[in-house]
Protein backbone atom coordinates (compact mmCIF):
# COMPACT_ATOMS: atom_id res chain seq x y z
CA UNK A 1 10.55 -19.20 1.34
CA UNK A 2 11.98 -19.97 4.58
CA UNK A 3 10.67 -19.54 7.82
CA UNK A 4 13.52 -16.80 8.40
CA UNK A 5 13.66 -15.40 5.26
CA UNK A 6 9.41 -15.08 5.91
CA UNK A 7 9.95 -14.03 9.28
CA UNK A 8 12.40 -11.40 7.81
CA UNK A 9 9.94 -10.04 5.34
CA UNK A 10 7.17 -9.72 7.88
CA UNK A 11 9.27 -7.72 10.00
CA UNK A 12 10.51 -5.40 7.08
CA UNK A 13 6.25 -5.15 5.99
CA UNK A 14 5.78 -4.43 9.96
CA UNK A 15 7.65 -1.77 10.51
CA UNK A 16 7.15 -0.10 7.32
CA UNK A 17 3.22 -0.17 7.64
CA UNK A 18 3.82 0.85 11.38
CA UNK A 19 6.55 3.47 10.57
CA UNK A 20 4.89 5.74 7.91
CA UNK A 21 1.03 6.58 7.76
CA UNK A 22 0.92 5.46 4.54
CA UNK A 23 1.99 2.88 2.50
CA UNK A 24 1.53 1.53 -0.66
CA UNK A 25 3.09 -1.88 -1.85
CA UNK A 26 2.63 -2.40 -5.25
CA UNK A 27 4.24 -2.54 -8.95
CA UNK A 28 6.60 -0.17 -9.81
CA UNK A 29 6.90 3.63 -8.14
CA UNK A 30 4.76 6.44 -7.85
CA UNK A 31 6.79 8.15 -10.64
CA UNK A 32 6.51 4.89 -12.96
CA UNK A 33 3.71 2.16 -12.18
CA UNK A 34 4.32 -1.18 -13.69
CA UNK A 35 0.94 -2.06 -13.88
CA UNK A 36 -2.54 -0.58 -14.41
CA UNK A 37 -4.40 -1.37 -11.14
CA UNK A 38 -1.26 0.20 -9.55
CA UNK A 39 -0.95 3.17 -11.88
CA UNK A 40 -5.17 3.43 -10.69
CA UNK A 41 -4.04 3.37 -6.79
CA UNK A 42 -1.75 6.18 -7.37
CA UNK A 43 -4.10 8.38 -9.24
CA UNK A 44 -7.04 7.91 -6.66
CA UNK A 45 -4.67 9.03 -3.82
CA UNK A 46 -3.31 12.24 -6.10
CA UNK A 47 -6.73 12.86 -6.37
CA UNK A 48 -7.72 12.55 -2.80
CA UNK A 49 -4.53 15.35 -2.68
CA UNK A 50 -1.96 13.02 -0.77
CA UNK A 51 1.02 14.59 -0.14
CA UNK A 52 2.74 12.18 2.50
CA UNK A 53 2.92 8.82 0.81
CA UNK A 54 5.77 5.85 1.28
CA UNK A 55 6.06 3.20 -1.53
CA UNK A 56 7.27 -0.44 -1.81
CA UNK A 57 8.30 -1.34 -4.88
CA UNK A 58 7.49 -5.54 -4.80
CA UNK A 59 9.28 -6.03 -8.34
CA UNK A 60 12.39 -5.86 -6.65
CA UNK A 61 12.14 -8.40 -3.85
CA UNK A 62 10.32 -11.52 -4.80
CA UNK A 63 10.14 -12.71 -1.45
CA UNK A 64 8.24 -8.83 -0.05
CA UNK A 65 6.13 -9.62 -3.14
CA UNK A 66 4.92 -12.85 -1.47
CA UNK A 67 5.31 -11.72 1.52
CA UNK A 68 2.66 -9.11 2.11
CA UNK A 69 -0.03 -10.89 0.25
CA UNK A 70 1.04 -14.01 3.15
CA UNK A 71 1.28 -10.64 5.68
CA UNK A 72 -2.34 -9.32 4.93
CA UNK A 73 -4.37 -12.72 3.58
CA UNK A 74 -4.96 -10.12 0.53
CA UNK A 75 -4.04 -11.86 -2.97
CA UNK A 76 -3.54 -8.96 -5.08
CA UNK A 77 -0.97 -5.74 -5.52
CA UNK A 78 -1.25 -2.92 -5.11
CA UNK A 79 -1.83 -2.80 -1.14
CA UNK A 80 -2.84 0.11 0.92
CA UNK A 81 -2.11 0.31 4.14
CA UNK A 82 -2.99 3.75 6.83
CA UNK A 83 -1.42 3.80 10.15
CA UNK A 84 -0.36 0.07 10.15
CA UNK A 85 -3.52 -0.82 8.96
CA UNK A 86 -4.82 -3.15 6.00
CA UNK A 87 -7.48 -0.56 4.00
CA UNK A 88 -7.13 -2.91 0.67
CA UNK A 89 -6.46 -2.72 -2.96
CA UNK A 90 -7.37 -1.21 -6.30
CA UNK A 91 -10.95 -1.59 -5.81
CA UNK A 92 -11.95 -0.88 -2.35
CA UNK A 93 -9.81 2.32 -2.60
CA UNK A 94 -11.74 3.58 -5.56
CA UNK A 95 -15.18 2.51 -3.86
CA UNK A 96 -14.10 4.09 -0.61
CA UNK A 97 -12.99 7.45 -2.36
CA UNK A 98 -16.26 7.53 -4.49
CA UNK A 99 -18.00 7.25 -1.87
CA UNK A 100 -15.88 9.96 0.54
CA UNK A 101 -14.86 7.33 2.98
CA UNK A 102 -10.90 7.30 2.08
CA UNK A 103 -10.74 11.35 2.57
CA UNK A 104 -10.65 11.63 6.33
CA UNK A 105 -9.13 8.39 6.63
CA UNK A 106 -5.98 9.77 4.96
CA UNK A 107 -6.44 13.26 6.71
CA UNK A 108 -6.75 11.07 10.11
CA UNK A 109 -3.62 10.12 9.21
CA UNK A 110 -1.60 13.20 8.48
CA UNK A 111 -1.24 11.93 4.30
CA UNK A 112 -3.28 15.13 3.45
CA UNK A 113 -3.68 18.51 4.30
C-alpha cells in the first residue's frame, strides 16, 4: 500500500470512528456476517440492546481491511470502536459484556437507550 493510499485509509478509519459513536469494522454487515467472530460481535451488542450502530464492511476494500488493523496495532476483525476509541475485538467485547463493563460504555455513548 502506498503511503497515500495508507494515508487515505487512515483518514477514511478517522473520521468514521470520530464521526459515529459506534463503529464496527468487520466481515460482512450486520444483516449478513461473513464470519463467526463477527456474526459473535453483532450478537453481543443486540444483546447489550444497541440501537445506534455504524458498520464497515472490510471485504470490500482490501486496503480499509489492512488498514485499520495498521490504524489500531490490533491484528484481528471484527473491531469495535466507541466515541473514536479502540475498545477491541471478539473477545474483549464478550469479556467486557459478561462482566457489565460494555453496558454503560455504549449508553455513555448514546448506542443504547
Amino acid at each position: 500500500m502506498s503511503d497515500t493510499v495508507q494515508s487515505e485509509v487512515h483518514n477514511f478509519i478517522r473520521e468514521t470512528v470520530t464521526e459515529h459513536p459506534l463503529v464496527l469494522f468487520m466481515k460482512g454487515t450486520a444483516q449478513f456476517p461473513q464470519c463467526g467472530f463477527s456474526a459473535r460481535a453483532i450478537q453481543i451488542l443486540k444483546e447489550e440492546g444497541v440501537t445506534q450502530l455504524v458498520t464497515v464492511n472490510v471485504l470490500d476494500d482490501a486496503e480499509v481491511r489492512q488498514g485499520i488493523k495498521d490504524y489500531s496495532n490490533w491484528p484481528t476483525i471484527p473491531q469495535l470502536y466507541v466515541k473514536g476509541e479502540f475498545v477491541g475485538g471478539t473477545d474483549i467485547l464478550g469479556e467486557m459484556h459478561q462482566n457489565g463493563e460494555l453496558a454503560p460504555m455504549l449508553k455513555e455513548a448514546g448506542a443504547i437507550a
